[in-house]
C-alpha atoms as a PDB file:
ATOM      1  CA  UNK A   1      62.476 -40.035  62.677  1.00  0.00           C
ATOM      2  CA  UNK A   2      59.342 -41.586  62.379  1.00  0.00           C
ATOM      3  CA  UNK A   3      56.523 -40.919  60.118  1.00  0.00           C
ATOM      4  CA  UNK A   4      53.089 -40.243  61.916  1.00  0.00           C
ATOM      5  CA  UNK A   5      50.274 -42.164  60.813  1.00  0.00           C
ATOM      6  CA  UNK A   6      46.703 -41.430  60.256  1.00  0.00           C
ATOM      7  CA  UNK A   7      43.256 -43.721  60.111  1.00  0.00           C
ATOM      8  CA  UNK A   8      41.534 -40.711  58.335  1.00  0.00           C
ATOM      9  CA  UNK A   9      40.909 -41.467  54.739  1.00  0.00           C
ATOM     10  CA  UNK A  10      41.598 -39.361  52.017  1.00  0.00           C
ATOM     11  CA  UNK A  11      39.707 -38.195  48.979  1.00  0.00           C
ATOM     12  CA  UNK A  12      42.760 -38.295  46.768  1.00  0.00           C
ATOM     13  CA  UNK A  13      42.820 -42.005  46.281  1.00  0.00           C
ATOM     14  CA  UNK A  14      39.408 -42.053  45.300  1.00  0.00           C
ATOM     15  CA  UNK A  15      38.158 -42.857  41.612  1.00  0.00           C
ATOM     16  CA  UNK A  16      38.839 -46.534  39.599  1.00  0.00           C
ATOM     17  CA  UNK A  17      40.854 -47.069  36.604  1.00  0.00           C
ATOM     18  CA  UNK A  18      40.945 -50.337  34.466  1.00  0.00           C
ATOM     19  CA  UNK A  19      43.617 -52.789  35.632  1.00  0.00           C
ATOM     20  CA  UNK A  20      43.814 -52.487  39.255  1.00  0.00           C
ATOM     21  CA  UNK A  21      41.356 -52.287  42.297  1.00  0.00           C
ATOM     22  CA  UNK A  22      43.084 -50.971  45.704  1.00  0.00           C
ATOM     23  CA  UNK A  23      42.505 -52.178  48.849  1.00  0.00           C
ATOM     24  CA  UNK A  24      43.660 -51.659  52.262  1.00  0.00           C
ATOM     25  CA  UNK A  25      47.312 -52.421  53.164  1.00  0.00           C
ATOM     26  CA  UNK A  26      47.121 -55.721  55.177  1.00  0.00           C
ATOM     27  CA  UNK A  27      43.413 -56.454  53.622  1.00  0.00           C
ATOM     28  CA  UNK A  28      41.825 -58.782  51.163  1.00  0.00           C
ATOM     29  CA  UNK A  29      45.083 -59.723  48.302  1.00  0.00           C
ATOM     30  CA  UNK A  30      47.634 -62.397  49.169  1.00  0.00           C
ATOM     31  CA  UNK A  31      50.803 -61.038  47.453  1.00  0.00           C
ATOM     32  CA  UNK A  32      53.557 -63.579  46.366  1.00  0.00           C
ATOM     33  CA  UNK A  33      56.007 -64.402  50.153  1.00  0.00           C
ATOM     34  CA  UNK A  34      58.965 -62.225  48.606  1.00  0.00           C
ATOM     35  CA  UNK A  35      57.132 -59.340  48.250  1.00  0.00           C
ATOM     36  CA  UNK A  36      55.123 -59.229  51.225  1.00  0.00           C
ATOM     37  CA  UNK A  37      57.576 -57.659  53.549  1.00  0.00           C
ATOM     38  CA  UNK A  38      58.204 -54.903  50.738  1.00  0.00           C
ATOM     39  CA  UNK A  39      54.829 -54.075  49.967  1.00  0.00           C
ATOM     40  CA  UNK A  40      54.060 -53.871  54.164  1.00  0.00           C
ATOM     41  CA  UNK A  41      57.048 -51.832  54.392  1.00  0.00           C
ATOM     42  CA  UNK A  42      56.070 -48.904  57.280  1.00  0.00           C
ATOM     43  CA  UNK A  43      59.279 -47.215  56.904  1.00  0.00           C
ATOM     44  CA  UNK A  44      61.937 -45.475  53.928  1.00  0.00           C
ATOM     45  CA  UNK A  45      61.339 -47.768  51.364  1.00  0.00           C
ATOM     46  CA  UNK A  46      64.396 -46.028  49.653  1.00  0.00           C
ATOM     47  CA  UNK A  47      66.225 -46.853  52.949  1.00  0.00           C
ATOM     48  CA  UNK A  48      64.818 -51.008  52.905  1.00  0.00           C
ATOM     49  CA  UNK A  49      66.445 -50.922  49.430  1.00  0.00           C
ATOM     50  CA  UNK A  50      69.628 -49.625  50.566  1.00  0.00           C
ATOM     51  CA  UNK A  51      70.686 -52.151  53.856  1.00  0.00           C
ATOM     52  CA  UNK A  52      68.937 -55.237  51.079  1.00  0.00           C
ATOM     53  CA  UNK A  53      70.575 -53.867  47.467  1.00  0.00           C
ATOM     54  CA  UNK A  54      73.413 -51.356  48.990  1.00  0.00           C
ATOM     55  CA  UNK A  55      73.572 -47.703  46.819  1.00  0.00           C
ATOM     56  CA  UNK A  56      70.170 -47.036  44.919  1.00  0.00           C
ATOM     57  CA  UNK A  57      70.068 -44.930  41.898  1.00  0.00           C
ATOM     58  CA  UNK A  58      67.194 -42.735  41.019  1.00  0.00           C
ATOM     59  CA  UNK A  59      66.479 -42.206  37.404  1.00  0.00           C
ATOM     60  CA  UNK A  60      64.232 -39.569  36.663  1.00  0.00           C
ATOM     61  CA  UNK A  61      61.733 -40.100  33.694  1.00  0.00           C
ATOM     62  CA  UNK A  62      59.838 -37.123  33.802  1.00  0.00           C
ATOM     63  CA  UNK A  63      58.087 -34.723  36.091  1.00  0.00           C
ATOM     64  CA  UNK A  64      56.134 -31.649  35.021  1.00  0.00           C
ATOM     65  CA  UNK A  65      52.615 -30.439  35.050  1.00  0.00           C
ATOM     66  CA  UNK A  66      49.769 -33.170  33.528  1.00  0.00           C
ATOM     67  CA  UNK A  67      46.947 -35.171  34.310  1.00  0.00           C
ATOM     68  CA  UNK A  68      47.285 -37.503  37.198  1.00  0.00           C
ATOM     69  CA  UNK A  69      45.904 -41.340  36.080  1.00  0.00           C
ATOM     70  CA  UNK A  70      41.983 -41.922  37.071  1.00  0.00           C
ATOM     71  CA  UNK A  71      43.087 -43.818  39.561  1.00  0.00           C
ATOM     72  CA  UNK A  72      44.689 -41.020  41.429  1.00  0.00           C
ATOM     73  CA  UNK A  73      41.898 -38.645  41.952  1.00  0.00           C
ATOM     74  CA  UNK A  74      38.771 -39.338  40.191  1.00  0.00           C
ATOM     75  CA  UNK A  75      38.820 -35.891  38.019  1.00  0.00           C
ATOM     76  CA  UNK A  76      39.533 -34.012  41.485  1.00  0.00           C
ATOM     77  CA  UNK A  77      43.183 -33.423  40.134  1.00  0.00           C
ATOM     78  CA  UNK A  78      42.425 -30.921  37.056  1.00  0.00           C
ATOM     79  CA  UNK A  79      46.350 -30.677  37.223  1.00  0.00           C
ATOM     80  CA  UNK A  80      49.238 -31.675  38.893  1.00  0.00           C
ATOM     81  CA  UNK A  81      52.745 -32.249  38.879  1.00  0.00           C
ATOM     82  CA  UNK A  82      53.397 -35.293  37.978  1.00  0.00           C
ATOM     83  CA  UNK A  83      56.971 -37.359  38.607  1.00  0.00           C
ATOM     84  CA  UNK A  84      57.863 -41.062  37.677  1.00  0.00           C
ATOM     85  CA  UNK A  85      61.322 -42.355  38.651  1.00  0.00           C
ATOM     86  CA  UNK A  86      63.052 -45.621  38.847  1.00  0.00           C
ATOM     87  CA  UNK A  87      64.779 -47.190  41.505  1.00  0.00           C
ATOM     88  CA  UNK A  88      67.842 -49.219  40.371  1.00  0.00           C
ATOM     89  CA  UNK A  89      70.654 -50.687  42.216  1.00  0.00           C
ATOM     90  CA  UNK A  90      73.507 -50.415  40.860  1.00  0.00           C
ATOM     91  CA  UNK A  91      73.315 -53.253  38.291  1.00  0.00           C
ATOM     92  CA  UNK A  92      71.162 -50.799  36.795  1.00  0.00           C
ATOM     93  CA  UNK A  93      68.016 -53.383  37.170  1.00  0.00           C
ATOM     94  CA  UNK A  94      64.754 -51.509  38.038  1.00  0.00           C
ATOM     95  CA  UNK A  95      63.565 -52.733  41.690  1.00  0.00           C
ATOM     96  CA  UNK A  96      60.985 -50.067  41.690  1.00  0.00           C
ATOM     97  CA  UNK A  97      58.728 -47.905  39.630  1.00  0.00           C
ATOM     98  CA  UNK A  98      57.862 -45.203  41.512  1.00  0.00           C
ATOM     99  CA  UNK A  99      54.714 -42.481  40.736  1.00  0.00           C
ATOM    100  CA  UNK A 100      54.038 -39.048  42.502  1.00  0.00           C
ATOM    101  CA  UNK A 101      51.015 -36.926  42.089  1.00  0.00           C
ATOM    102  CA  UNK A 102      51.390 -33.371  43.727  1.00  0.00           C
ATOM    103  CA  UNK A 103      48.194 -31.082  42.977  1.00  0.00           C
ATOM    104  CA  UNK A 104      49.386 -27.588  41.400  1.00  0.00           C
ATOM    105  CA  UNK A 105      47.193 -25.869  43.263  1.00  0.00           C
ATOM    106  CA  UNK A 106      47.142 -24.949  46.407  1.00  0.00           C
ATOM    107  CA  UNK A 107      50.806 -24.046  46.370  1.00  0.00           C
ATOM    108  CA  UNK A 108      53.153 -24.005  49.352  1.00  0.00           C
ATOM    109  CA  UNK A 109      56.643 -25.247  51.175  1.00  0.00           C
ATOM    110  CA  UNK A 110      55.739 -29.058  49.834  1.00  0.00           C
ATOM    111  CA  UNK A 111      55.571 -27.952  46.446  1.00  0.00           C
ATOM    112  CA  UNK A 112      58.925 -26.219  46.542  1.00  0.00           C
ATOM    113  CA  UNK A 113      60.930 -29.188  47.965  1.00  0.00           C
ATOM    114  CA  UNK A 114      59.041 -31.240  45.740  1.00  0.00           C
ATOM    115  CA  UNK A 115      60.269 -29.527  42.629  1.00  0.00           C
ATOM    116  CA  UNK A 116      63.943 -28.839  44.019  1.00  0.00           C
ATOM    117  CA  UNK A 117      64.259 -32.846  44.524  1.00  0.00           C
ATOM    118  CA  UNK A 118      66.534 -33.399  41.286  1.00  0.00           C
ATOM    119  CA  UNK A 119      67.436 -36.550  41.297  1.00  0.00           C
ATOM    120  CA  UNK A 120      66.815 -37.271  44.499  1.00  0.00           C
ATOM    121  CA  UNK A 121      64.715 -40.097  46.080  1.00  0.00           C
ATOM    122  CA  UNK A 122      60.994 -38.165  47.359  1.00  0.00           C
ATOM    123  CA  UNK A 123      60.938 -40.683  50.466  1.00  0.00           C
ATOM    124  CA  UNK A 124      64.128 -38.440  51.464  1.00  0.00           C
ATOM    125  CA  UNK A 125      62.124 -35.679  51.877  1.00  0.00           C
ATOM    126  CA  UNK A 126      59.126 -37.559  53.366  1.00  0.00           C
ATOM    127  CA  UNK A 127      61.007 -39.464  55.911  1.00  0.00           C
ATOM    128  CA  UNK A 128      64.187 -37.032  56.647  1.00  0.00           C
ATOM    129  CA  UNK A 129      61.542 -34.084  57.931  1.00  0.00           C
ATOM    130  CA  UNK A 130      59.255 -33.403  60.606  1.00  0.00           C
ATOM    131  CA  UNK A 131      55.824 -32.864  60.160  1.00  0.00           C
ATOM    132  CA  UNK A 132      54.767 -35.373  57.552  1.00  0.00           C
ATOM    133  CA  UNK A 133      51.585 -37.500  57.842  1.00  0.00           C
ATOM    134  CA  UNK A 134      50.640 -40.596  56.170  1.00  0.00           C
ATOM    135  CA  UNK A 135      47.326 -41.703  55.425  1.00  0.00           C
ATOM    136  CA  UNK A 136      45.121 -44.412  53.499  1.00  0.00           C
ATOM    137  CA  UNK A 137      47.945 -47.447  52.575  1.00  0.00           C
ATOM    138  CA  UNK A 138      46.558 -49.553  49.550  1.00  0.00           C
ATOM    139  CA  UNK A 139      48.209 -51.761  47.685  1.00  0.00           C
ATOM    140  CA  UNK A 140      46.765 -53.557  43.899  1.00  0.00           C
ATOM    141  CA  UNK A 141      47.982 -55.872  41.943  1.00  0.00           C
ATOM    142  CA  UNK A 142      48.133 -53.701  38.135  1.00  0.00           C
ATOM    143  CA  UNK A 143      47.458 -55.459  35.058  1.00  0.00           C
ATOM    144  CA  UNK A 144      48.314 -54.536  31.169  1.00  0.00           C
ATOM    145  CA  UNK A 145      45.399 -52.285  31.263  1.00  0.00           C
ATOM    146  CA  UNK A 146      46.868 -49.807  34.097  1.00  0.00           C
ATOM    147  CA  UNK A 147      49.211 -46.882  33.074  1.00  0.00           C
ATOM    148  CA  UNK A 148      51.418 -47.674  35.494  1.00  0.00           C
ATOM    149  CA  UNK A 149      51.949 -51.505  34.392  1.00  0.00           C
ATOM    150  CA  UNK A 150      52.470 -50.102  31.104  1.00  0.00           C
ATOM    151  CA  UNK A 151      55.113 -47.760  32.250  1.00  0.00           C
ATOM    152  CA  UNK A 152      56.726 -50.569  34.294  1.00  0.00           C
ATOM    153  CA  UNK A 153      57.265 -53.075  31.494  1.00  0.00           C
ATOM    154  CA  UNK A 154      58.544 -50.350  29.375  1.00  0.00           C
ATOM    155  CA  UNK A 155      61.534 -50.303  31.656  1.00  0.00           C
ATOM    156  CA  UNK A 156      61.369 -54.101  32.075  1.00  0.00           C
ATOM    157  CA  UNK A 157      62.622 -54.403  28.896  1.00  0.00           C
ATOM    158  CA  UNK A 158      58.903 -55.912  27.770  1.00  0.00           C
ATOM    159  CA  UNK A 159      59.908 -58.834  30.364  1.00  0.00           C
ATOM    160  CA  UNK A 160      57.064 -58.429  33.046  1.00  0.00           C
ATOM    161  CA  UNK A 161      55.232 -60.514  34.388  1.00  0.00           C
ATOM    162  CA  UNK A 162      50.952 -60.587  34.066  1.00  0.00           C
ATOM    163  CA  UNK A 163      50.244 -59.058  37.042  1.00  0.00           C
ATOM    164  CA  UNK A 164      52.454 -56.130  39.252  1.00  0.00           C
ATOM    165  CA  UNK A 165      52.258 -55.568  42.692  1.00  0.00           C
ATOM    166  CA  UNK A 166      51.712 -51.560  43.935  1.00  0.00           C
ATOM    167  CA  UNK A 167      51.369 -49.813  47.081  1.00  0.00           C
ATOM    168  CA  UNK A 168      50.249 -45.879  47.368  1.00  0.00           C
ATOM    169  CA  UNK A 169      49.846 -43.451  49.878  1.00  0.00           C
ATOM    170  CA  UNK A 170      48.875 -39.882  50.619  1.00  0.00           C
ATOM    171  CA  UNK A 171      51.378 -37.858  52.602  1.00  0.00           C
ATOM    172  CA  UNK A 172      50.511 -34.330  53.965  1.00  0.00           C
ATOM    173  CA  UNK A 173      52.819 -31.833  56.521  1.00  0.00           C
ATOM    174  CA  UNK A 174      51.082 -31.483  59.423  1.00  0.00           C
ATOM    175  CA  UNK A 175      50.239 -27.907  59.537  1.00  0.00           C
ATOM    176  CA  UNK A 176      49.386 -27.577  55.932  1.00  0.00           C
ATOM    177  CA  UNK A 177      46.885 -30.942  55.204  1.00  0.00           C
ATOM    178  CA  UNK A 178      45.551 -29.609  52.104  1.00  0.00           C
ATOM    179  CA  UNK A 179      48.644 -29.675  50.309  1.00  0.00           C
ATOM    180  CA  UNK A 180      49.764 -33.835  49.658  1.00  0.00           C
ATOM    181  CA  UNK A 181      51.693 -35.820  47.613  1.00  0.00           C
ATOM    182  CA  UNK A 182      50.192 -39.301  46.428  1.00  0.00           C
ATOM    183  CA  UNK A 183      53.049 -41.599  45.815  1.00  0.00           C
ATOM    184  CA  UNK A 184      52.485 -45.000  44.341  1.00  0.00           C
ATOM    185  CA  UNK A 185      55.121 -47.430  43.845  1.00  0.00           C
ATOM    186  CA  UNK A 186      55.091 -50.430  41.109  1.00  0.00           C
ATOM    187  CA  UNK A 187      57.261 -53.272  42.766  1.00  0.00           C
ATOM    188  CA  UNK A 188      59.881 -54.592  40.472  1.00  0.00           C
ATOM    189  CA  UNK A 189      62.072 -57.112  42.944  1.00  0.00           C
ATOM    190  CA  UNK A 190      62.131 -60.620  41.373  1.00  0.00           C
END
């Protein structure tokens, strides 16, 4: 099933943090070859890891109520819940650092699933149902001054390179828009 698409922006992805500077998906950053075809990606990136990497493993490294990054709201986001995973294959080597912003309030059927995922990879969810909308692709390139760099290299093993590529997105159900899940995802792939 295919994910609907939407040109309207969204305030979520508003505000600036140190380290990165987002801009349209397709617009003004050149990202290395290799990682072009991830990054533009319109589909399950879970399921583009899969057919390239075969089984993908999804390590959970936290997710419970916090601040999202400034980056990910602009103060808008009092609190949230907030989940970072990784996405290995089975060699156990990180291909993706994945972050997810859900707002605590207003609550409703996205914030169930959301909390019922386990160990489960949230592009299940976001691609397996009808009804979801995605809006405002971005991608950045994330240097040592960004959280999410920071929490990258940690499970890099300190090996990372100066600069990490990112994409985000906002994704919404359909008939309840004011509930949405920002997900952002660090690119690990070599």
């Amino acid at each position: 099933m295919a994910l609907r698409e939407s040109r309207k922006q969204s305030r979520r992805l508003q505000g600036r943090s140190r380290g990165s500077h987002w801009h349209p998906l397709g617009k003004a950053l050149k990202p290395p070859v290799h990682l072009r075809p991830w990054l533009l990606e319109s589909g399950s990136l879970t399921r583009r890891l899969q057919r390239h990497f075969g089984k993908i493993n999804v390590r959970v490294l936290h997710q419970a109520l916090g601040q999202p990054y400034n980056d990910e709201g602009s103060g808008r986001l009092p609190l949230a819940v907030v989940r970072a995973v990784v996405l290995s294959a089975d060699d156990e080597k990180p291909l993706v650092v994945a972050h997810s912003v859900l707002p605590a309030l207003p609550r409703g059927a996205l914030s169930v699933m959301f909390n019922k995922l386990g160990k489960q990879a949230l592009g299940s969810l976001l691609f397996a149902r009808r009804g979801f909308v995605r809006c405002q692709r971005e991608w950045a390139f994330l240097d040592k001054r960004h959280p999410l760099y920071r929490l990258t290299r940690v499970q890099l093993g300190g090996r990372t390179p100066d600069r990490v590529w990112a994409r985000r997105a906002v994704f919404s159900q359909s008939r309840n828009p004011e509930q949405s899940v920002q997900v952002t995802e660090v690119f690990c792939i070599g």
